[in-house]
N, C-alpha and C. Protein backbone atom coordinates (compact mmCIF):
# COMPACT_ATOMS: atom_id res chain seq x y z
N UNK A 1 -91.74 143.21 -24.92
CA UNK A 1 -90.86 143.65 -23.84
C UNK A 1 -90.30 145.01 -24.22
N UNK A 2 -90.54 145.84 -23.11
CA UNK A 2 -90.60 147.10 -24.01
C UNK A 2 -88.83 147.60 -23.66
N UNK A 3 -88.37 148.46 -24.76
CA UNK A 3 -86.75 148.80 -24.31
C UNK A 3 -85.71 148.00 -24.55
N UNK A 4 -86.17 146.40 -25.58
CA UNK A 4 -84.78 146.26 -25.44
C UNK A 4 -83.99 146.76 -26.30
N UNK A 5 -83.31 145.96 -26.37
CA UNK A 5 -82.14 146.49 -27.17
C UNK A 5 -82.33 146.31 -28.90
N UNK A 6 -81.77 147.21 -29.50
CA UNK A 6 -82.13 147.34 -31.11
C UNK A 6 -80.56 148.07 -32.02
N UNK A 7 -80.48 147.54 -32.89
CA UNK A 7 -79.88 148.04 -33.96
C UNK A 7 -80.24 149.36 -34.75
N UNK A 8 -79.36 150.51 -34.51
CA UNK A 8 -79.76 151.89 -34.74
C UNK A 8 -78.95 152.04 -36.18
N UNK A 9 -79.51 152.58 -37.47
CA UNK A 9 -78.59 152.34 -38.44
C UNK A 9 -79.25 154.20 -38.84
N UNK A 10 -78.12 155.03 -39.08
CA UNK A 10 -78.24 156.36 -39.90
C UNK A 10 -77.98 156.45 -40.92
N UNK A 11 -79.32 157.16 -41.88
CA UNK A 11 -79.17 157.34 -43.10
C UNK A 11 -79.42 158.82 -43.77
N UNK A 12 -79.22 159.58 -44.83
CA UNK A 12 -79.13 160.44 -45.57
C UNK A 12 -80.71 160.37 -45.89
N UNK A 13 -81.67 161.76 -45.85
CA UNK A 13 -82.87 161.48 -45.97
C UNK A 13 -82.89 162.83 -47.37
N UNK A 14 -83.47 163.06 -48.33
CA UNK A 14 -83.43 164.01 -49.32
C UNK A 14 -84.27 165.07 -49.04
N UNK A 15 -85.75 164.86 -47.92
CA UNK A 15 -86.05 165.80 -47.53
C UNK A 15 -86.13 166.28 -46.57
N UNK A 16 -85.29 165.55 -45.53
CA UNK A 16 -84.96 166.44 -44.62
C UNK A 16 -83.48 167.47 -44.87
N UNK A 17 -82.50 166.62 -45.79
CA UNK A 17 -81.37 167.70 -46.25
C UNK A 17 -82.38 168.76 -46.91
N UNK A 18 -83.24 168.56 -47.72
CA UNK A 18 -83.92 169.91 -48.57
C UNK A 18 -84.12 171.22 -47.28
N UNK A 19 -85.18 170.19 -46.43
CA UNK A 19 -85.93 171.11 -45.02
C UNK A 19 -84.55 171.90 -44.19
N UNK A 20 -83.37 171.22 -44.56
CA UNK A 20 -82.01 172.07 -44.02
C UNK A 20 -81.10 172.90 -44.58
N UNK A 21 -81.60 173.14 -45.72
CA UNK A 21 -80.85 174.01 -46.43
C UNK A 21 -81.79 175.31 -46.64
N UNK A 22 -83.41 175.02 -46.12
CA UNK A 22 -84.32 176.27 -45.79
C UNK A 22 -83.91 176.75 -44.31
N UNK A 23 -83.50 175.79 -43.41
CA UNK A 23 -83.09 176.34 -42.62
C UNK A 23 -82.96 175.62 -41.33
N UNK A 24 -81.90 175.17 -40.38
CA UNK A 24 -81.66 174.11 -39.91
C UNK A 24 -82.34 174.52 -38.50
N UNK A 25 -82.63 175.74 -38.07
CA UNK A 25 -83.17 175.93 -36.80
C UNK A 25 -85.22 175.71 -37.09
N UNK A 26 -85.27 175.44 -38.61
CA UNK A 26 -86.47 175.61 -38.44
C UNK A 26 -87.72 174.16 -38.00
N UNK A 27 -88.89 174.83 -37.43
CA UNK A 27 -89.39 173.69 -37.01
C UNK A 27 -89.46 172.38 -37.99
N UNK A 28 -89.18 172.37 -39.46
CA UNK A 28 -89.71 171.22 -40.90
C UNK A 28 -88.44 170.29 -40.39
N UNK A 29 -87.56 170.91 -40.80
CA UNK A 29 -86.20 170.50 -40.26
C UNK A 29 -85.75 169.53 -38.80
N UNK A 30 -86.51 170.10 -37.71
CA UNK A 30 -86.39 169.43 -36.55
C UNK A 30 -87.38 168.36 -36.69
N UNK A 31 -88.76 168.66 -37.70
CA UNK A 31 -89.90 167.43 -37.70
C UNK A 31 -89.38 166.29 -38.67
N UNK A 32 -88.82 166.53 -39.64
CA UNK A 32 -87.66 165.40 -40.37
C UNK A 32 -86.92 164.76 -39.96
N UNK A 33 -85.89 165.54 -38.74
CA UNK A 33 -84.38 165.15 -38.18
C UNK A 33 -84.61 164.10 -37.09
N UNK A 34 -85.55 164.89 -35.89
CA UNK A 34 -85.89 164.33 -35.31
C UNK A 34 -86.86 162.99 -34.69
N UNK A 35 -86.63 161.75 -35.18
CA UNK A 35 -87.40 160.79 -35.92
C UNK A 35 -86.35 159.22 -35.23
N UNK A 36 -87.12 158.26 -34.96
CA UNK A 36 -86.73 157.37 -35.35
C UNK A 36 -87.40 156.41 -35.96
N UNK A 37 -87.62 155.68 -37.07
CA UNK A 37 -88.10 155.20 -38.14
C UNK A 37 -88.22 153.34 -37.34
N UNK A 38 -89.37 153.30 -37.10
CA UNK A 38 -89.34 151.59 -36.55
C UNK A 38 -90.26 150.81 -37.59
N UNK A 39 -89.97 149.61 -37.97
CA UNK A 39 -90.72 148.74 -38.30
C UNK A 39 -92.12 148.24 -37.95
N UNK A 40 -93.19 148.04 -38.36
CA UNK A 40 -94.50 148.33 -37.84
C UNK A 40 -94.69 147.34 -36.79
N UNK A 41 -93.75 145.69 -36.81
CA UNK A 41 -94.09 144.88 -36.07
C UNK A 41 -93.34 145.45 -34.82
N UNK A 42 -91.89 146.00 -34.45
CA UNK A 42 -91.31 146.97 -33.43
C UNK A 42 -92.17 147.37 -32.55
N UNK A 43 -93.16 148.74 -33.81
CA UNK A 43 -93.63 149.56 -32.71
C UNK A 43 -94.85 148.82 -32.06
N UNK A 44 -95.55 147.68 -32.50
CA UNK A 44 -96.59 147.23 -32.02
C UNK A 44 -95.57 146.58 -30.88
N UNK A 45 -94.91 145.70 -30.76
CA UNK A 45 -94.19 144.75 -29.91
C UNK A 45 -93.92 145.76 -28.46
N UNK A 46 -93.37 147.16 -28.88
CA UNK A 46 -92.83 148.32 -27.71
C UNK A 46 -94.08 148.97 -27.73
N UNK A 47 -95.11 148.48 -28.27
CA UNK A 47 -96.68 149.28 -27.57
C UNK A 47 -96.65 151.10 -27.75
N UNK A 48 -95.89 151.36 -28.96
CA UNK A 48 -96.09 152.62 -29.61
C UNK A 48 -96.66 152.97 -30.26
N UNK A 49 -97.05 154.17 -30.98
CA UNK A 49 -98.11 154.72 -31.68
C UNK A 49 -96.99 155.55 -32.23
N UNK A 50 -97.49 155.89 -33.79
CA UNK A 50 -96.81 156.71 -34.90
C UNK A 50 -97.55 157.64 -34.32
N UNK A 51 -95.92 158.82 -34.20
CA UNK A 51 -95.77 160.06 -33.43
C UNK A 51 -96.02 160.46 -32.13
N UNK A 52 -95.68 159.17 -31.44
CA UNK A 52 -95.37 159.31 -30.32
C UNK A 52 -94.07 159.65 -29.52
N UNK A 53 -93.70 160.56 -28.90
CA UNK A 53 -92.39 160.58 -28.51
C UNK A 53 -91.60 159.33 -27.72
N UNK A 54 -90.54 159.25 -27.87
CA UNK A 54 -89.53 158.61 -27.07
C UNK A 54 -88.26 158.64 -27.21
N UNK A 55 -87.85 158.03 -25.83
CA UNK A 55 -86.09 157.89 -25.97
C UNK A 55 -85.52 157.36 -26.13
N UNK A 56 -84.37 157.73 -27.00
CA UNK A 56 -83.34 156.36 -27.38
C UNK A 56 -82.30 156.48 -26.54
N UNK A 57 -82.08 155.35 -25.98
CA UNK A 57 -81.04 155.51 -25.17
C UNK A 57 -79.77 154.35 -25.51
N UNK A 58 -78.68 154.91 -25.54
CA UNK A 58 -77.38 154.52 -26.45
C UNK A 58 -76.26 154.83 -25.37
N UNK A 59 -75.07 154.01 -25.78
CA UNK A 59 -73.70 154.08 -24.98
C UNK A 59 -73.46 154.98 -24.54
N UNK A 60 -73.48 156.03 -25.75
CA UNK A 60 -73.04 157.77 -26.00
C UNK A 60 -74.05 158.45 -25.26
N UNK A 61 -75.43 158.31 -25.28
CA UNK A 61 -76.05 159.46 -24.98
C UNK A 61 -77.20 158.74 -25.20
N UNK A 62 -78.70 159.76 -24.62
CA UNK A 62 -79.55 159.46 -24.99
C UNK A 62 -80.07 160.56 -25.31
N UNK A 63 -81.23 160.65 -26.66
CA UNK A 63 -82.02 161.94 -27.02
C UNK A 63 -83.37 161.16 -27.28
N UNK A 64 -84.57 162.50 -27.54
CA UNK A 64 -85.64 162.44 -27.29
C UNK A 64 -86.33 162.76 -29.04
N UNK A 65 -86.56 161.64 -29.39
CA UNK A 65 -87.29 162.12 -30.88
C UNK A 65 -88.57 161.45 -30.47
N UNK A 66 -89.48 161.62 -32.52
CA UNK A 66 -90.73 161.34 -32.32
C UNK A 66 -90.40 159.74 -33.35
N UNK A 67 -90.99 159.03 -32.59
CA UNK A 67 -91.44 157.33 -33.54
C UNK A 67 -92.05 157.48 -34.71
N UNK A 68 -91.66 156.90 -35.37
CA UNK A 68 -92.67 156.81 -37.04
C UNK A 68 -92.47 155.58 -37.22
N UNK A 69 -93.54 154.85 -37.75
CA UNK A 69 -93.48 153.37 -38.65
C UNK A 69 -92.83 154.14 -39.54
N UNK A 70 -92.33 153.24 -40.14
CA UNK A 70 -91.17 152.96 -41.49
C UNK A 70 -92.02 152.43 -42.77
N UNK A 71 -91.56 152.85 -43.86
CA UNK A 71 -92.62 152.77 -44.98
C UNK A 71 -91.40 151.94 -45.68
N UNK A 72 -90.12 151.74 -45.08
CA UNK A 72 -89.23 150.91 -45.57
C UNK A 72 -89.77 149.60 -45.56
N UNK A 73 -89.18 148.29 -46.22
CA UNK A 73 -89.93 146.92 -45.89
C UNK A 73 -89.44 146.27 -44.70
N UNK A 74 -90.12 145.48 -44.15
CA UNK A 74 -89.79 145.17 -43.09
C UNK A 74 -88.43 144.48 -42.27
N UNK A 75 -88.37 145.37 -41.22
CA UNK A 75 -86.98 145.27 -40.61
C UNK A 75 -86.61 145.09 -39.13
N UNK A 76 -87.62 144.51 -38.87
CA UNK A 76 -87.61 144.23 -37.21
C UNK A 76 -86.55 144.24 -36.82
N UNK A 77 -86.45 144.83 -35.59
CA UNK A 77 -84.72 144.71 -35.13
C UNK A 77 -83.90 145.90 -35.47
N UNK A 78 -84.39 146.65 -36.27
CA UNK A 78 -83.28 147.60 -36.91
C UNK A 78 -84.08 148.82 -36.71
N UNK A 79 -84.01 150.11 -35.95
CA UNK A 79 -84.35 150.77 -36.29
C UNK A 79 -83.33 151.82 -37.26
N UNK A 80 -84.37 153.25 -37.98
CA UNK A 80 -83.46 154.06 -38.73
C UNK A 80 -83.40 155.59 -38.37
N UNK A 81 -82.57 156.56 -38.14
CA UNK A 81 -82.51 157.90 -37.93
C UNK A 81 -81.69 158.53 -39.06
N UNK A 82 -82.28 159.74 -39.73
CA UNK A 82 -81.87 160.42 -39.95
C UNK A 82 -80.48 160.91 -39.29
N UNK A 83 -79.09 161.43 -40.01
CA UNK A 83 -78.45 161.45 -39.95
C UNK A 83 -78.46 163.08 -39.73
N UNK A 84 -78.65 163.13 -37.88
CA UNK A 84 -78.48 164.69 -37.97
C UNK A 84 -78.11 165.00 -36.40
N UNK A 85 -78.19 166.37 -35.70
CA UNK A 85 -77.59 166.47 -34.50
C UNK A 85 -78.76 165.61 -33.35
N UNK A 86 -79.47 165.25 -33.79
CA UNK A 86 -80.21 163.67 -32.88
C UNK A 86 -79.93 162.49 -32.87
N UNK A 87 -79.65 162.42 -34.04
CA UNK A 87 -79.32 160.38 -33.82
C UNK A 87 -77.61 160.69 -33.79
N UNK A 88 -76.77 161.87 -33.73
CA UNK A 88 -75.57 162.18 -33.71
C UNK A 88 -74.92 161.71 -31.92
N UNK A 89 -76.12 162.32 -31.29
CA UNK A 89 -76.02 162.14 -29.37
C UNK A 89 -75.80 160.80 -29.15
N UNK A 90 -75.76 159.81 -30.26
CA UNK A 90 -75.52 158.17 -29.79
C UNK A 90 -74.80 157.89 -30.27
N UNK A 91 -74.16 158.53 -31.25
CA UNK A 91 -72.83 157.82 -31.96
C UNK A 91 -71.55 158.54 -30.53
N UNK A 92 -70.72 157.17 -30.57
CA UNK A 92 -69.51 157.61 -29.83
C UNK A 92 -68.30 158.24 -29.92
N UNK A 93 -67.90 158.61 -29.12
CA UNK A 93 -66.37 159.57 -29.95
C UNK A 93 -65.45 159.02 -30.13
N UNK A 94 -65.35 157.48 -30.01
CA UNK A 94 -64.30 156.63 -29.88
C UNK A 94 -64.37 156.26 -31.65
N UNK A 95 -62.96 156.14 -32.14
CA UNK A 95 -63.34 155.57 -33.48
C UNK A 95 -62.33 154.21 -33.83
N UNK A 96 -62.58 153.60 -34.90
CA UNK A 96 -61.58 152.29 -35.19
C UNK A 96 -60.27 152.61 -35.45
N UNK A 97 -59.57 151.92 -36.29
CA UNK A 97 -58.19 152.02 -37.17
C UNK A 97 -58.53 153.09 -38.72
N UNK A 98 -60.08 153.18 -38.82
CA UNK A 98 -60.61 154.47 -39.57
C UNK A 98 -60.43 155.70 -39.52
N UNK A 99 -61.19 155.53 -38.02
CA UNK A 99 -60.86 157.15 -37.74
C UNK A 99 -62.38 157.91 -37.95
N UNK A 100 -63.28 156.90 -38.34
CA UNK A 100 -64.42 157.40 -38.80
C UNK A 100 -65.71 156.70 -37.78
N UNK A 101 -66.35 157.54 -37.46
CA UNK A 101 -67.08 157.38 -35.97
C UNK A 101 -68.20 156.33 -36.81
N UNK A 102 -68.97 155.59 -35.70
CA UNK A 102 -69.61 154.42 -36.44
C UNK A 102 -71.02 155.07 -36.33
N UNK A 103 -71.31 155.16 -38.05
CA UNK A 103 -72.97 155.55 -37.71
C UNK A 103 -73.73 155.01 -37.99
N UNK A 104 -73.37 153.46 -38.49
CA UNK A 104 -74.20 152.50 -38.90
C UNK A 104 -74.14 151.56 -38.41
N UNK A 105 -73.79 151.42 -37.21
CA UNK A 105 -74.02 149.59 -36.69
C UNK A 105 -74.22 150.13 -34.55
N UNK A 106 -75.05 151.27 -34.60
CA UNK A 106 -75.25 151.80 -32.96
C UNK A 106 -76.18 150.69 -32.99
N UNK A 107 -75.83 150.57 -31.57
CA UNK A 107 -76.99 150.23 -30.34
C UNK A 107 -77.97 150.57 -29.44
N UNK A 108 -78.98 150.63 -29.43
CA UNK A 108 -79.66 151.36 -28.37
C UNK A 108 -81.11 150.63 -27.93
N UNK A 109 -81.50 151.28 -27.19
CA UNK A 109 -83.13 150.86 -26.40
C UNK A 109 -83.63 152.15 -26.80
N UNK A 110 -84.90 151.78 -26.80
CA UNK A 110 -86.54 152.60 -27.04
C UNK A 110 -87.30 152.33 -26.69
N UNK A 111 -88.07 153.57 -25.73
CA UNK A 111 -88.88 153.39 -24.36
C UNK A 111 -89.91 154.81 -25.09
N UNK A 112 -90.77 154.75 -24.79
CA UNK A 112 -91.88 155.70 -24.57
C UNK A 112 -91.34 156.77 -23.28
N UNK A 113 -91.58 158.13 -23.71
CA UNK A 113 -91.22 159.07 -22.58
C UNK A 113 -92.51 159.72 -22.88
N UNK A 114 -92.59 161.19 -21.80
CA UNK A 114 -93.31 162.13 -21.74
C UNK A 114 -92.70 163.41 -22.23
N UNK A 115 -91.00 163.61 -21.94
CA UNK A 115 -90.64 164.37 -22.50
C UNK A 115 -90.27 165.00 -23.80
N UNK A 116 -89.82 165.98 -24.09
CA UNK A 116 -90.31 167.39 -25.14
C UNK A 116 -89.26 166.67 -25.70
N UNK A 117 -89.26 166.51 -27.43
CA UNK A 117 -87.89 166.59 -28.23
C UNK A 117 -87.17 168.11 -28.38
N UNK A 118 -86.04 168.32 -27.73
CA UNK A 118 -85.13 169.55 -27.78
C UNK A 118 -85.02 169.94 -28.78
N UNK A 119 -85.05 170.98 -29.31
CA UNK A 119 -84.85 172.15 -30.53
C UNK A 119 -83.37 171.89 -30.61
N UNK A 120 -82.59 172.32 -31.83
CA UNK A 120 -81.63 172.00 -32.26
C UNK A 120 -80.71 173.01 -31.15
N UNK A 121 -81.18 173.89 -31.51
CA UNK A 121 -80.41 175.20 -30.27
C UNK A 121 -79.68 174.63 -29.29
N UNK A 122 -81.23 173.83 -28.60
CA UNK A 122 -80.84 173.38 -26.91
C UNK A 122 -79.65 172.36 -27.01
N UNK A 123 -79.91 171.23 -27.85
CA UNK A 123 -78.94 169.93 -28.17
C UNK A 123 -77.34 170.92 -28.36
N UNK A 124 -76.92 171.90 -29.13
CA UNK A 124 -75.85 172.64 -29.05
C UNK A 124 -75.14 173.33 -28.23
N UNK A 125 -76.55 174.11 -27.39
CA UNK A 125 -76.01 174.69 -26.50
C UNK A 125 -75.41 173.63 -24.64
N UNK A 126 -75.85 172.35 -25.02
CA UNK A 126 -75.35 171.43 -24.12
C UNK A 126 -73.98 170.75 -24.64
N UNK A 127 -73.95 170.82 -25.93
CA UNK A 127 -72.85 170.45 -26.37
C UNK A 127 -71.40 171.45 -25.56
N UNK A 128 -71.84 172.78 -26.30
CA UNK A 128 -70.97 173.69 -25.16
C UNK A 128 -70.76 173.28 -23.62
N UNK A 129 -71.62 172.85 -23.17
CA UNK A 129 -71.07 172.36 -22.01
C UNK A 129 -70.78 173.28 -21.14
């Protein structure tokens, strides 16, 4: 059943921070950032293919990355994003008695799209608003 609902958890990746400290507008950087990491039984179940685009769509927002099986062990149910201005569009601005926005326990659906994953630029310059 394709889209339902899934557990979005963000994590610290070492080479995509490396690919961002060469340079955060550059394409290595957006091919790292932009990612969501599914479990192999996931992407078979949502009828995806590694590096295929799609959208996650979340409370906050929805953005457009590329799918990868996960070389993590298996985690059905959970997908993982890099912790960057993409899997950022789903975290909410609302926070607890913390104060600290939740980037590990989102919600979202993942659907197969046709559309382009946005360059970091574009994602900012909508932020401006």
């Amino acid at each position: 059943m394709a889209g339902d609902e899934m557990r979005i958890v963000t994590f610290r990746d070492i080479f995509q921070s490396e690919a961002q400290e060469m340079g955060r507008y550059s394409q290595e950087y957006q091919d790292l950032s932009a990612v969501v990491r599914l479990d192999q039984l996931d992407m078979k179940r949502l009828g995806l293919k590694d590096g295929q685009r799609v959208a996650v769509e979340g409370d906050s927002g929805t953005v457009v990355v590329t799918a990868r099986t996960s070389d993590e062990s298996p985690h059905p149910g959970v997908a993982l994003m890099p912790n960057s201005p993409w899997s950022n569009r789903l975290v909410p601005e609302e926070t607890d008695e913390s104060r600290i926005p939740e980037f590990k326990n989102l919600k979202g659906r993942i659907v197969a799209t046709e559309e382009k994953v946005k360059p970091i630029s574009e994602l900012l310059e909508e932020l401006k608003g």
